[in-house]
Protein backbone atom coordinates (compact mmCIF):
# COMPACT_ATOMS: atom_id res chain seq x y z
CA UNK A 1 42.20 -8.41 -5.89
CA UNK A 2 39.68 -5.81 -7.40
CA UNK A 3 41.39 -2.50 -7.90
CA UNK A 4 39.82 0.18 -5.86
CA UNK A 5 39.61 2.21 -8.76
CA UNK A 6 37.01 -0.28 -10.18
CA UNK A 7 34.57 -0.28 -7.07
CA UNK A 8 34.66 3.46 -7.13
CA UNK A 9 33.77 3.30 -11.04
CA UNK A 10 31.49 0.44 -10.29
CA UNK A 11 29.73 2.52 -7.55
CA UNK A 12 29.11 5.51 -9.58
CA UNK A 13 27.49 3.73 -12.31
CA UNK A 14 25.10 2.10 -9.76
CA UNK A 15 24.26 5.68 -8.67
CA UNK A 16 23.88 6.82 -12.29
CA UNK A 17 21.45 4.08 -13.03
CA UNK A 18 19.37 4.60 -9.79
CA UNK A 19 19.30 8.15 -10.71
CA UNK A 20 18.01 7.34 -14.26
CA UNK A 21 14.91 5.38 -12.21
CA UNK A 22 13.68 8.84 -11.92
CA UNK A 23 12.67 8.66 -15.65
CA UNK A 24 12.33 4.99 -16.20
CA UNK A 25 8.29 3.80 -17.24
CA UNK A 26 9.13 0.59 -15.87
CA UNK A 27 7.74 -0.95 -12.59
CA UNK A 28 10.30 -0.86 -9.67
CA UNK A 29 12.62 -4.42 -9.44
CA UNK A 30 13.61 -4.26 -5.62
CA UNK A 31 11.65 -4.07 -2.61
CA UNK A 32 11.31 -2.18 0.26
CA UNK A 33 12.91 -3.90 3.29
CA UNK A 34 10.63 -6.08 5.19
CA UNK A 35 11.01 -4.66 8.74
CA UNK A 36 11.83 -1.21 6.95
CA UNK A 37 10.37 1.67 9.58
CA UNK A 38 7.83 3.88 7.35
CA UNK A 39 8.48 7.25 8.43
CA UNK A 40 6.80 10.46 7.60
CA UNK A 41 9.04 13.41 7.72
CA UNK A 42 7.68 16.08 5.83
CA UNK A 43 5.52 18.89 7.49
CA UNK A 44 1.64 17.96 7.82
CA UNK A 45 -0.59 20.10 5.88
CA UNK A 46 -4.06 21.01 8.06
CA UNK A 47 -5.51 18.38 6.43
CA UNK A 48 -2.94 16.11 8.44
CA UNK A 49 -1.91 14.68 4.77
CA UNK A 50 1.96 14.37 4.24
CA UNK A 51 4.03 12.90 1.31
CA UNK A 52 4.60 9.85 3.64
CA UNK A 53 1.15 8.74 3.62
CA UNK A 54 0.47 5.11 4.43
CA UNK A 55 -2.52 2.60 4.85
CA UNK A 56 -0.77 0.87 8.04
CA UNK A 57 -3.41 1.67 11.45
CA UNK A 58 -7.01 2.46 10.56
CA UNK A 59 -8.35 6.06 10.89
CA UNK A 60 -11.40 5.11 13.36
CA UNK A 61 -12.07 2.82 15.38
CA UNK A 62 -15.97 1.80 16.31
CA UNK A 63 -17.78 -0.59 18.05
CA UNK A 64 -21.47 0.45 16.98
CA UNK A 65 -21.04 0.18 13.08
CA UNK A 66 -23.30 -1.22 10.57
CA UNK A 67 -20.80 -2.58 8.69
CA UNK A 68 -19.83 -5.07 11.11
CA UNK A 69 -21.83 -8.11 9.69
CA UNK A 70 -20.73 -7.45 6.60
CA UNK A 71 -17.68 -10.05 4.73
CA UNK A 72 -14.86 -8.25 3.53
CA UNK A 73 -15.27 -9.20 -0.03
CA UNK A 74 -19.01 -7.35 0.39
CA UNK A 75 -16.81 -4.55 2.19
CA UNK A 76 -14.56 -4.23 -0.81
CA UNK A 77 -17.94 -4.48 -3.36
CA UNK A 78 -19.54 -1.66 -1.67
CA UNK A 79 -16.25 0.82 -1.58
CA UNK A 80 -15.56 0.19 -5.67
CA UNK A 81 -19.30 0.71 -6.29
CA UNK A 82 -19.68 3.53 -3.93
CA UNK A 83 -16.46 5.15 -5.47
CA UNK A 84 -15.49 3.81 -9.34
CA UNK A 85 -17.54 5.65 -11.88
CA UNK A 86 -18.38 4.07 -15.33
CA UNK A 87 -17.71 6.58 -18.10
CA UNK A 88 -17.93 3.92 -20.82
CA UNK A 89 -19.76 0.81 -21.36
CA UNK A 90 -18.66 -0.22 -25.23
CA UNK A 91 -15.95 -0.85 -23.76
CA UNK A 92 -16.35 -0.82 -20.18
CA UNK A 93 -13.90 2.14 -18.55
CA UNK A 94 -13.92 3.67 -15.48
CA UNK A 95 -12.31 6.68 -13.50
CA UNK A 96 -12.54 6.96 -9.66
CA UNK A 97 -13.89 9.74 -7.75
CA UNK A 98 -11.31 10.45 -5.94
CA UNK A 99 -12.94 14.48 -5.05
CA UNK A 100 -15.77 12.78 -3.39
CA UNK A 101 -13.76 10.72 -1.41
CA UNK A 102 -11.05 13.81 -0.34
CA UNK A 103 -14.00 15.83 0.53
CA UNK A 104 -15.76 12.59 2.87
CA UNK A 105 -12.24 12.48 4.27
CA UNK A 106 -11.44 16.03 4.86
CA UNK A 107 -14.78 16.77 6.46
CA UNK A 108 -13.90 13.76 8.54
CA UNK A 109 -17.57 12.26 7.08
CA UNK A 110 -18.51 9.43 10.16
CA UNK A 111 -20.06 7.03 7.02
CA UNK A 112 -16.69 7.28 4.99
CA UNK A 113 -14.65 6.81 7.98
CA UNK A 114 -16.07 4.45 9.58
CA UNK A 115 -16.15 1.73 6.14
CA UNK A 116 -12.60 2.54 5.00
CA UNK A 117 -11.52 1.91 8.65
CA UNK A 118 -13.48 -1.51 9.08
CA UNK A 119 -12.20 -2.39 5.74
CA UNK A 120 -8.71 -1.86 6.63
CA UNK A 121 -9.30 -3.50 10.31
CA UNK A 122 -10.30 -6.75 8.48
CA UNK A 123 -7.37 -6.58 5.79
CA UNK A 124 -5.09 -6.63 9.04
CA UNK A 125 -6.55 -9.42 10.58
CA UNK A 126 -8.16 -11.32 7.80
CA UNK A 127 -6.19 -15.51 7.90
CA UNK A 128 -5.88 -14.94 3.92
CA UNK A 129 -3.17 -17.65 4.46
CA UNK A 130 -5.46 -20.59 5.65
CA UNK A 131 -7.98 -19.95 2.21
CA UNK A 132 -8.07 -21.48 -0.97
CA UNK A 133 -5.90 -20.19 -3.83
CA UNK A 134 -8.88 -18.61 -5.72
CA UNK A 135 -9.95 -16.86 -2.17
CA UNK A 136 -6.29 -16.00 -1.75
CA UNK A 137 -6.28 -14.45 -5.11
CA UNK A 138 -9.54 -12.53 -4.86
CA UNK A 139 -8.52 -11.17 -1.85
CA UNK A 140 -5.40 -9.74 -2.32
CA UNK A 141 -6.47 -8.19 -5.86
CA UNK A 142 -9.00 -6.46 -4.17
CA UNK A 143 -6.35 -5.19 -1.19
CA UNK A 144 -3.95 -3.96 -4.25
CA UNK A 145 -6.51 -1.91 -5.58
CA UNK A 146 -8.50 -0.62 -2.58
CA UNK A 147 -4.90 0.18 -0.78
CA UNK A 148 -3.78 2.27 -4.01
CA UNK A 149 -6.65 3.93 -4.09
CA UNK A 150 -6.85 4.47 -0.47
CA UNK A 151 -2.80 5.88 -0.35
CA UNK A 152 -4.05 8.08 -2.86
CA UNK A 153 -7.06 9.72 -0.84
CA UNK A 154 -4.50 10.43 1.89
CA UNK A 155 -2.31 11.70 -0.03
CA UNK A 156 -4.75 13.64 -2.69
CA UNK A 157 -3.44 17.40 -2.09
CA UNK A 158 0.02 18.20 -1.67
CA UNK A 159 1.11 21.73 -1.67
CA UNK A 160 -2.81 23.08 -2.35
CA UNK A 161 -2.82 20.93 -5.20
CA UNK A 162 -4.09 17.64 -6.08
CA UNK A 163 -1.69 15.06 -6.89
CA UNK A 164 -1.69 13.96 -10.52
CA UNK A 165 -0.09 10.30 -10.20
CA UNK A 166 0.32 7.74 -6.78
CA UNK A 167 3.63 8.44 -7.41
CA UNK A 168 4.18 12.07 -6.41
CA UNK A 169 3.51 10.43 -2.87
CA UNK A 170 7.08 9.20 -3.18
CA UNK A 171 9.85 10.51 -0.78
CA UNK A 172 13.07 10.37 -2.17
CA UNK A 173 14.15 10.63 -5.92
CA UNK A 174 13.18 7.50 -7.00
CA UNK A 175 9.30 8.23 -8.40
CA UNK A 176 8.79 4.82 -7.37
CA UNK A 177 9.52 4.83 -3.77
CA UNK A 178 5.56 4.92 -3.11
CA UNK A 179 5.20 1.23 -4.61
CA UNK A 180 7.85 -0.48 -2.64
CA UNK A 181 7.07 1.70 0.76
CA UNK A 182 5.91 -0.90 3.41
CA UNK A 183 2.26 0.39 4.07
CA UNK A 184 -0.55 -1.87 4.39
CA UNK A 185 -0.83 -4.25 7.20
CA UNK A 186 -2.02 -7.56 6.67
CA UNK A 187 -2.38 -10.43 9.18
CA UNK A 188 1.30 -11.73 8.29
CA UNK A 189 2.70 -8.14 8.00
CA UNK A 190 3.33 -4.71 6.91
CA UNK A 191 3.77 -5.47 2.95
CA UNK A 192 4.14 -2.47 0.12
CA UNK A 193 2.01 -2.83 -3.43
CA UNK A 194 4.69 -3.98 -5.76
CA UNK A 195 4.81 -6.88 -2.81
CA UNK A 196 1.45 -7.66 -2.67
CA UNK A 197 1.69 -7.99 -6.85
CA UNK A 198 4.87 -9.25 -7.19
CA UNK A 199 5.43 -11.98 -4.36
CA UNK A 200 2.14 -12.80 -2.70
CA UNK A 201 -0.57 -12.44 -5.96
CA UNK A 202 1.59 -13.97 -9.18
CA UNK A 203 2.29 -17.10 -6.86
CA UNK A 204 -1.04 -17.78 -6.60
CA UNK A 205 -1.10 -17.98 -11.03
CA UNK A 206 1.93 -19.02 -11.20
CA UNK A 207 3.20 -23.24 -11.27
CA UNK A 208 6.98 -24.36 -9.87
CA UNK A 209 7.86 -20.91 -10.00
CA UNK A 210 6.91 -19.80 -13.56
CA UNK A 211 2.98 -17.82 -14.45
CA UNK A 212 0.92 -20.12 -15.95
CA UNK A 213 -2.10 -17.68 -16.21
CA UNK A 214 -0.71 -13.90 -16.86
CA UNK A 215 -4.48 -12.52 -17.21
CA UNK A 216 -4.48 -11.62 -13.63
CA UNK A 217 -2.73 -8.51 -14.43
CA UNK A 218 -5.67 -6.95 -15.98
CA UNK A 219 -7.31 -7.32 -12.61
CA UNK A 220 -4.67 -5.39 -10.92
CA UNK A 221 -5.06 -1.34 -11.28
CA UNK A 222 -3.12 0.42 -8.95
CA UNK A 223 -4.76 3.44 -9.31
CA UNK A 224 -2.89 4.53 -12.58
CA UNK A 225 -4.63 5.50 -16.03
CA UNK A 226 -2.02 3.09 -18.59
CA UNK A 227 -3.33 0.05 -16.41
CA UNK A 228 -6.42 -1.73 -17.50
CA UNK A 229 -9.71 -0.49 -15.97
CA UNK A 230 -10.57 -0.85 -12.23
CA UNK A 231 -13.87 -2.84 -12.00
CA UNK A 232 -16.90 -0.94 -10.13
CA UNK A 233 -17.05 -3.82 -7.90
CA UNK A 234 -14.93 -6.12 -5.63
CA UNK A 235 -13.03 -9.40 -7.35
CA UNK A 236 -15.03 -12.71 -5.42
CA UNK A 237 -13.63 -15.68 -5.18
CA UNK A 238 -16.55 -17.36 -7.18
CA UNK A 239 -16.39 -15.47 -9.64
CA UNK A 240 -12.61 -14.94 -10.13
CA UNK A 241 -12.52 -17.11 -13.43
CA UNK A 242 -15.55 -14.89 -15.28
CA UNK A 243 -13.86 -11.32 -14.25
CA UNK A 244 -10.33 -12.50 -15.27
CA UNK A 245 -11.96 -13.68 -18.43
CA UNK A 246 -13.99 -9.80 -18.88
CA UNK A 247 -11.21 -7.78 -17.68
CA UNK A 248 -8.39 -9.43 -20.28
CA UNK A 249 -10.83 -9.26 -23.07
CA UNK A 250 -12.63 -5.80 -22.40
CA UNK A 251 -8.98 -3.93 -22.14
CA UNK A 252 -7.72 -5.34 -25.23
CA UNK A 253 -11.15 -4.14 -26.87
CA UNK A 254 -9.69 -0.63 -25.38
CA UNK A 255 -7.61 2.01 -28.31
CA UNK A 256 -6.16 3.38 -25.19
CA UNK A 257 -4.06 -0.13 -24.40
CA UNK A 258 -3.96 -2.10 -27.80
CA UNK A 259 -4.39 0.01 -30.98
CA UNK A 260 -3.65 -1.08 -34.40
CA UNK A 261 -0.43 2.17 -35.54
CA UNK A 262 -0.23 1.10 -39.39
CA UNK A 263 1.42 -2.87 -39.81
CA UNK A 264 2.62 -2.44 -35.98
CA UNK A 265 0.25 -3.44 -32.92
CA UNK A 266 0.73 -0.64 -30.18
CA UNK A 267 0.18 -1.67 -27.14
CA UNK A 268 0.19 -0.25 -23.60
CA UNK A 269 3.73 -0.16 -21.14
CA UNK A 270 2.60 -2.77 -18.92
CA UNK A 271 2.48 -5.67 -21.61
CA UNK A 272 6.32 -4.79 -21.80
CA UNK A 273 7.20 -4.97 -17.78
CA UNK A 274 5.63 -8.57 -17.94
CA UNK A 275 6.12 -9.36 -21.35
CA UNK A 276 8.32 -12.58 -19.38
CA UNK A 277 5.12 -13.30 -18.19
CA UNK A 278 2.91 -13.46 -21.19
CA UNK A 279 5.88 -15.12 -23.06
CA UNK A 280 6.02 -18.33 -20.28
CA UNK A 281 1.84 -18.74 -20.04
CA UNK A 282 1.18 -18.23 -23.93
CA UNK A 283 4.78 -18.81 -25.74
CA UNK A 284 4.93 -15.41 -26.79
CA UNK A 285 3.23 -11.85 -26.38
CA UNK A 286 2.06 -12.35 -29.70
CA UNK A 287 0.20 -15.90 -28.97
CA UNK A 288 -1.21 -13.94 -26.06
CA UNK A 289 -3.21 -11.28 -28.71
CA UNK A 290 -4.04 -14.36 -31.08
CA UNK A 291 -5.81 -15.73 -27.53
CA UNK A 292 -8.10 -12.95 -27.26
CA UNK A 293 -9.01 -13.34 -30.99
CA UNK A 294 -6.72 -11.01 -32.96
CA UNK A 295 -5.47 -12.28 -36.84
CA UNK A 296 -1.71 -12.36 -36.51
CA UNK A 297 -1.21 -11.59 -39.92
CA UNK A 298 -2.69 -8.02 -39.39
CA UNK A 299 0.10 -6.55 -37.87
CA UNK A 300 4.20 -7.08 -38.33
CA UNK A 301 5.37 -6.56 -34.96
CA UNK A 302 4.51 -5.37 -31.29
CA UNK A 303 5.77 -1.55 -30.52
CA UNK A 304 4.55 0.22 -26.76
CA UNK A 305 2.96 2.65 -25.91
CA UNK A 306 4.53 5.68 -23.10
CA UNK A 307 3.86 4.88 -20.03
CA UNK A 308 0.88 6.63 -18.09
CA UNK A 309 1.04 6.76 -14.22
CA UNK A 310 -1.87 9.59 -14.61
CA UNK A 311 -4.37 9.26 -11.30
CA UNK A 312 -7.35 7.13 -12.86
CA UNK A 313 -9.56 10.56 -11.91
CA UNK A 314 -13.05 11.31 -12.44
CA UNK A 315 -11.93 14.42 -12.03
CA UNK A 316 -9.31 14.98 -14.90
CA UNK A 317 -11.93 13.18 -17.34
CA UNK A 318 -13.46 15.24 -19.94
CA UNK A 319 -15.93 13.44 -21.39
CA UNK A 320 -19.61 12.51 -20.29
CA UNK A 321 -19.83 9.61 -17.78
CA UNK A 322 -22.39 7.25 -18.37
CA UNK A 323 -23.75 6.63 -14.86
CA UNK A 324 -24.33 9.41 -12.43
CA UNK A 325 -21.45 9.80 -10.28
CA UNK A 326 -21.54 8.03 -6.47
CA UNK A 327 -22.93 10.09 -3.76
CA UNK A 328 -21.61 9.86 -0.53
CA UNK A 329 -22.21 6.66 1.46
CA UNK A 330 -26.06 6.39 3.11
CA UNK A 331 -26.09 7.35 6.71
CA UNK A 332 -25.94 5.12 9.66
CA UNK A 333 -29.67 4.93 10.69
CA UNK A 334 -29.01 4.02 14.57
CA UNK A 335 -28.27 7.75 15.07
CA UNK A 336 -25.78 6.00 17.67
CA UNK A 337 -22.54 8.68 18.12
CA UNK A 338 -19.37 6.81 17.42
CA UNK A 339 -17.88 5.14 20.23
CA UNK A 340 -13.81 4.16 20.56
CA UNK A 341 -13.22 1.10 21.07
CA UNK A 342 -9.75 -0.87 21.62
CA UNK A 343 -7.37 0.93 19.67
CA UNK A 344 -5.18 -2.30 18.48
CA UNK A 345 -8.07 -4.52 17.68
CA UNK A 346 -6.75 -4.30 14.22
CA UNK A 347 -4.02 -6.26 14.56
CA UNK A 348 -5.58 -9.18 16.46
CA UNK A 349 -5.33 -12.32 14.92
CA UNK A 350 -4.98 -16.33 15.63
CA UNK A 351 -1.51 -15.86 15.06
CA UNK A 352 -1.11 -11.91 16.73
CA UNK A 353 -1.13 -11.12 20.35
CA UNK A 354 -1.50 -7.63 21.38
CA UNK A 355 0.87 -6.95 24.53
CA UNK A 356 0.06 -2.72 24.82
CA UNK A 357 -1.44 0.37 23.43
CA UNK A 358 1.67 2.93 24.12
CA UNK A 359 0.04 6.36 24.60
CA UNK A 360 1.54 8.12 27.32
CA UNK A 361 4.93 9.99 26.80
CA UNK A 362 6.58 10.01 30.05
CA UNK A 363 9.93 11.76 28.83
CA UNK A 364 9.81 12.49 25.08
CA UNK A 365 13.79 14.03 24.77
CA UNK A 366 15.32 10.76 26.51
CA UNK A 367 18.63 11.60 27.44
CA UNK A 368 21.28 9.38 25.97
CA UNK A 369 24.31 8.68 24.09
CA UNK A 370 23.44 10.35 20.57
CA UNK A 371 22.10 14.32 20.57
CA UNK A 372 18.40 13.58 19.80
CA UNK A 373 17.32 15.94 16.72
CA UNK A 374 13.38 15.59 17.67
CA UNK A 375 10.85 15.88 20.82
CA UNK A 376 8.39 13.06 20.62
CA UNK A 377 4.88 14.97 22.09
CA UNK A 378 2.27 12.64 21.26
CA UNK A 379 2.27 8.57 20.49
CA UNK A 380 -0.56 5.86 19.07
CA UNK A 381 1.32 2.71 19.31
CA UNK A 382 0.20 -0.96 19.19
CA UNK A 383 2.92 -3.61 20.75
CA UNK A 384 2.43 -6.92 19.55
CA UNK A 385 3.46 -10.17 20.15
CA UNK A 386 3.35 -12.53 16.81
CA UNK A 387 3.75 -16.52 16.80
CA UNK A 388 6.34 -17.78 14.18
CA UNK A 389 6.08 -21.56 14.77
CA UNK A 390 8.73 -23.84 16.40
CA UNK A 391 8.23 -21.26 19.70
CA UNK A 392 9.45 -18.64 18.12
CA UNK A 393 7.76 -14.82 18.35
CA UNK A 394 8.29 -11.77 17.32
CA UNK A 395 7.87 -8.79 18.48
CA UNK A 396 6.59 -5.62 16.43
CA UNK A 397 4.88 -2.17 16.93
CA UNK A 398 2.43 -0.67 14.44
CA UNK A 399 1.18 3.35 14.39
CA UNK A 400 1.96 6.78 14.58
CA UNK A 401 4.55 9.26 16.27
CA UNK A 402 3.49 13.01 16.74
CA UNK A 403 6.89 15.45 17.08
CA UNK A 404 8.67 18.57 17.13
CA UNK A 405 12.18 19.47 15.76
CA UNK A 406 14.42 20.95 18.34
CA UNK A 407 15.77 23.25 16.21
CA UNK A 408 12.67 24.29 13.77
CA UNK A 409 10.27 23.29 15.79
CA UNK A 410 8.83 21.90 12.77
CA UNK A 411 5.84 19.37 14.05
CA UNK A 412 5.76 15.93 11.74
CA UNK A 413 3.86 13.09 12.04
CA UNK A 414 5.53 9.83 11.39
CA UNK A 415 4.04 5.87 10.77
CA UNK A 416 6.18 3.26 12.70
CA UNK A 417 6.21 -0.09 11.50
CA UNK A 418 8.99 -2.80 12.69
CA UNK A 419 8.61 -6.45 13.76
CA UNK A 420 11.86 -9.03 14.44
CA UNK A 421 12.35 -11.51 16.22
CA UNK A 422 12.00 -11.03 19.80
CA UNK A 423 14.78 -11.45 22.45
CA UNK A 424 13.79 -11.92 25.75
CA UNK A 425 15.86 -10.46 29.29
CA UNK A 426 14.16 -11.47 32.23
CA UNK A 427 11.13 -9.05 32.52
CA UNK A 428 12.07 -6.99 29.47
CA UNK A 429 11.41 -7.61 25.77
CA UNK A 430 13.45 -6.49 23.15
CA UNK A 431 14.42 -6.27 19.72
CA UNK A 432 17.01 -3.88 17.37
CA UNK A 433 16.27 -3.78 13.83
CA UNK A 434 18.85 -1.85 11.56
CA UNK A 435 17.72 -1.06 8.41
CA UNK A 436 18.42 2.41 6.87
CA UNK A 437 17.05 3.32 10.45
CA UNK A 438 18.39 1.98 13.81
CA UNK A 439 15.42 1.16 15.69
CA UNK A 440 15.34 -0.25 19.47
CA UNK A 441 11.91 -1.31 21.22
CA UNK A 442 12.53 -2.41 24.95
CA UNK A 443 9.53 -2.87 26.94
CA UNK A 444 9.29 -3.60 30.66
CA UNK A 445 6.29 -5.89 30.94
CA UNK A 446 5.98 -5.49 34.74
CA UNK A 447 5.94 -1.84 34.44
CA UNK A 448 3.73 -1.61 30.92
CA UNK A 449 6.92 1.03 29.79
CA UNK A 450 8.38 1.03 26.42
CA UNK A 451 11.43 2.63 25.52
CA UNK A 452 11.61 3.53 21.35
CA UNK A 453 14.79 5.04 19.99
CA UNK A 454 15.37 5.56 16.50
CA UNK A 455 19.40 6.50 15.34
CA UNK A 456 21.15 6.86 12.00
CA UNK A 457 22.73 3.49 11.24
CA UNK A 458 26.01 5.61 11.16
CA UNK A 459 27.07 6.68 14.16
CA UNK A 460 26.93 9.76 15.45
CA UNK A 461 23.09 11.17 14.37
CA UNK A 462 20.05 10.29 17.08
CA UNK A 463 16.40 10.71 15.71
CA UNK A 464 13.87 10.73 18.61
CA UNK A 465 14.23 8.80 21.82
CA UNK A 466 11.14 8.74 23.78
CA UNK A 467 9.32 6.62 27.62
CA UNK A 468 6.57 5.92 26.86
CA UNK A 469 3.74 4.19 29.28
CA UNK A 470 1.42 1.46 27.87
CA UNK A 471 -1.93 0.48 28.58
């Protein structure tokens, strides 16, 4: 039998060592929990920007939009060229304008809104799944860097200032929090960046489990300054093999990631979080380098650089920039006013079927069991059904929460995302997910009513318990 003594010791180490993730340069090694709820709990600024930004339920919704006809590869193309600035061409380097794209947001620009929001209405319903590898690929490079770049426009002031890195969106003391948040919704779920890189794109490179082509990391920004440069345009699936084969050789061309430090080769952090990588597609990191043309015999070993989560800003860069920087998007010429359309259309796929739009709170301090800390005032919520094969569903809801604290009467704005597997009662549909948070969704589908409760999964603390009535 292990001495208690030991767990308690064993315990406090683990704490120790998540602690030290504060300061770690490497990439986070867990994930977020699947079904995890995404919560925002920290005051909204005016700007409606919090610290628990997310990507999950577009900001408008239109029906008139010129962007309609357009693929969302050539959606993707005409965000990076609208918003990545070139600042060197020997190399090629780039820095995005993220101050243009604050101010489009912030003045709630009708052009700006309405192609990020049909951009992120496609990535939500876009069969990824039933494509070819290469469109598979293309695709979800281009989501990794559009949604980082996207979490970071939301999230671009904090406190009257702008952020410096994605990560000072995290919530809790782990700087990396932001990267393994669940926060973009695509048409098989809610997924978080370092999923999207870690489990859905290195598959797609990758043979019986082990990467057979590493060079699709230098297609994969993330919004950060020590990884290789974002491309001005989107990643297409016919020409995946020609980027890969630019991107890998232009950033080693680059002092910034591979610089020659007397008989050592310095090169940048990210070589070293998937050195594994590089080791099982070229035998070493060192056959890697030899690849892209370099003399082994000019340096003695491979040292690394700091790492550099620095915000990829046009702003923050202090030399010229080659190419004028983007205006803002080209008006819509129909002079047509936007028009709301259905509110969940998002989410609908082959595979998705939307039951409700919840936006009616009937009693928003529920009475119950638990002593309910918050008032839930206002509520944008899609219900879904979702087919898992073998007649199975699930059932999930996806979007946002206004409230007040009872006590501070602090307002906060909070993103809901859960989905499990659905139990069915007669005429009601439920399911209880209980994971960090205790959620409960029970909707009555002859009265379109929806009870949500969230609780501490220790006993004894309620969150918000609200009725709501569905559409």
């Amino acid at each position: 039998m292990i001495k208690r003594s030991f767990l308690v010791k064993t315990l406090l180490l683990c704490l120790i060592l998540m602690a030290s993730g504060c300061k770690s340069d490497d990439p986070p090694q867990i994930e977020a929990p699947q079904k995890e709820v995404s919560t925002q709990t920290t005051e909204e600024s005016d700007a409606g920007d919090a610290k628990g930004v997310d990507i999950i339920v577009p900001e408008v919704v239109v029906d008139n939009d010129q962007y309609q006809s357009k693929s969302i590869f050539d959606l993707f193309d005409l965000f990076f060229k609208s918003f990545v600035s070139v600042v060197d061409d020997k190399p090629f380097d780039t820095r995005v304008n993220f101050k243009s794209m604050h101010q489009l947001r912030t003045n709630r620009d009708s052009d700006f809104l309405n192609l990020v929001s049909i951009i992120e209405k496609r990535m939500a319903s876009y069969a990824y799944l039933n494509e070819d590898k290469d469109t598979q690929a293309a695709f979800l490079l281009n989501v990794y860097n559009y949604a980082a770049l996207r979490l970071a426009n939301k999230g671009y002031v904090q406190e009257d200032k702008m952020i410096t890195s994605l990560r000072d969106l995290s919530k809790v003391f782990y700087k990396g929090e932001i990267e393994i948040r669940d926060t973009i919704t695509l048409s098989d779920g809610v997924k978080s960046l370092s999923s999207i890189l870690k489990n859905h794109i290195k598959p797609l490179f990758s043979e019986n489990g082990d990467v057979k082509d590493a060079r699709f990391y230098f297609l994969a920004n993330g919004a950060a300054l020590g990884r290789a440069p974002l491309l001005n345009q989107a990643i297409f699936p016919a020409d995946l093999e020609k980027q890969l084969s630019f991107a890998t050789k232009n950033t080693v061309s680059i002092k910034r990631y591979v610089d020659m430090k007397g008989d050592d080769l310095e090169v940048a952090r990210f070589f070293k979080w998937y050195k594994e990588d590089f080791e099982t597609a070229y035998g070493s990191l060192e056959e890697f380098f030899v690849a892209q043309g370099m003399d082994r015999s000019s340096f003695d070993r491979i040292t690394y650089k700091d790492a550099d989560y620095d915000l990829n800003d046009l702003a923050r860069f202090t030399g010229p920039v080659l190419t004028e920087a983007q205006q803002p998007l080209p008006p819509i010429e129909t002079g047509e006013d936007i028009i709301p359309t259905d509110p969940c259309e998002y989410l609908k796929s082959d595979k998705v079927t939307v039951l409700a739009y919840c936006n009616q709170v009937i009693d928003g301090t529920e009475d119950g069991f638990y002593k309910y800390e918050n008032e839930v005032i206002e509520t944008k919520l899609c219900l879904y059904t979702r087919d898992l094969g073998n007649g199975d569903r699930s059932l999930g809801v996806n979007g946002n929460i206004v409230e007040t604290n009872l006590e501070t009467s602090n307002r906060n704005s909070l993103s809901v995302a859960v989905e499990d597997k659905l139990k069915k009662r007669d005429d009601k549909l439920r399911i209880r997910i209980a994971e960090g948070v205790r959620t409960t969704l029970e909707y009555l589908q002859t009265d379109r009513r929806l009870m949500f409760r969230q609780t501490s999964v220790i006993p004894g603390k309620g969150y918000r318990k609200a009725l709501l009535q569905c559409e």
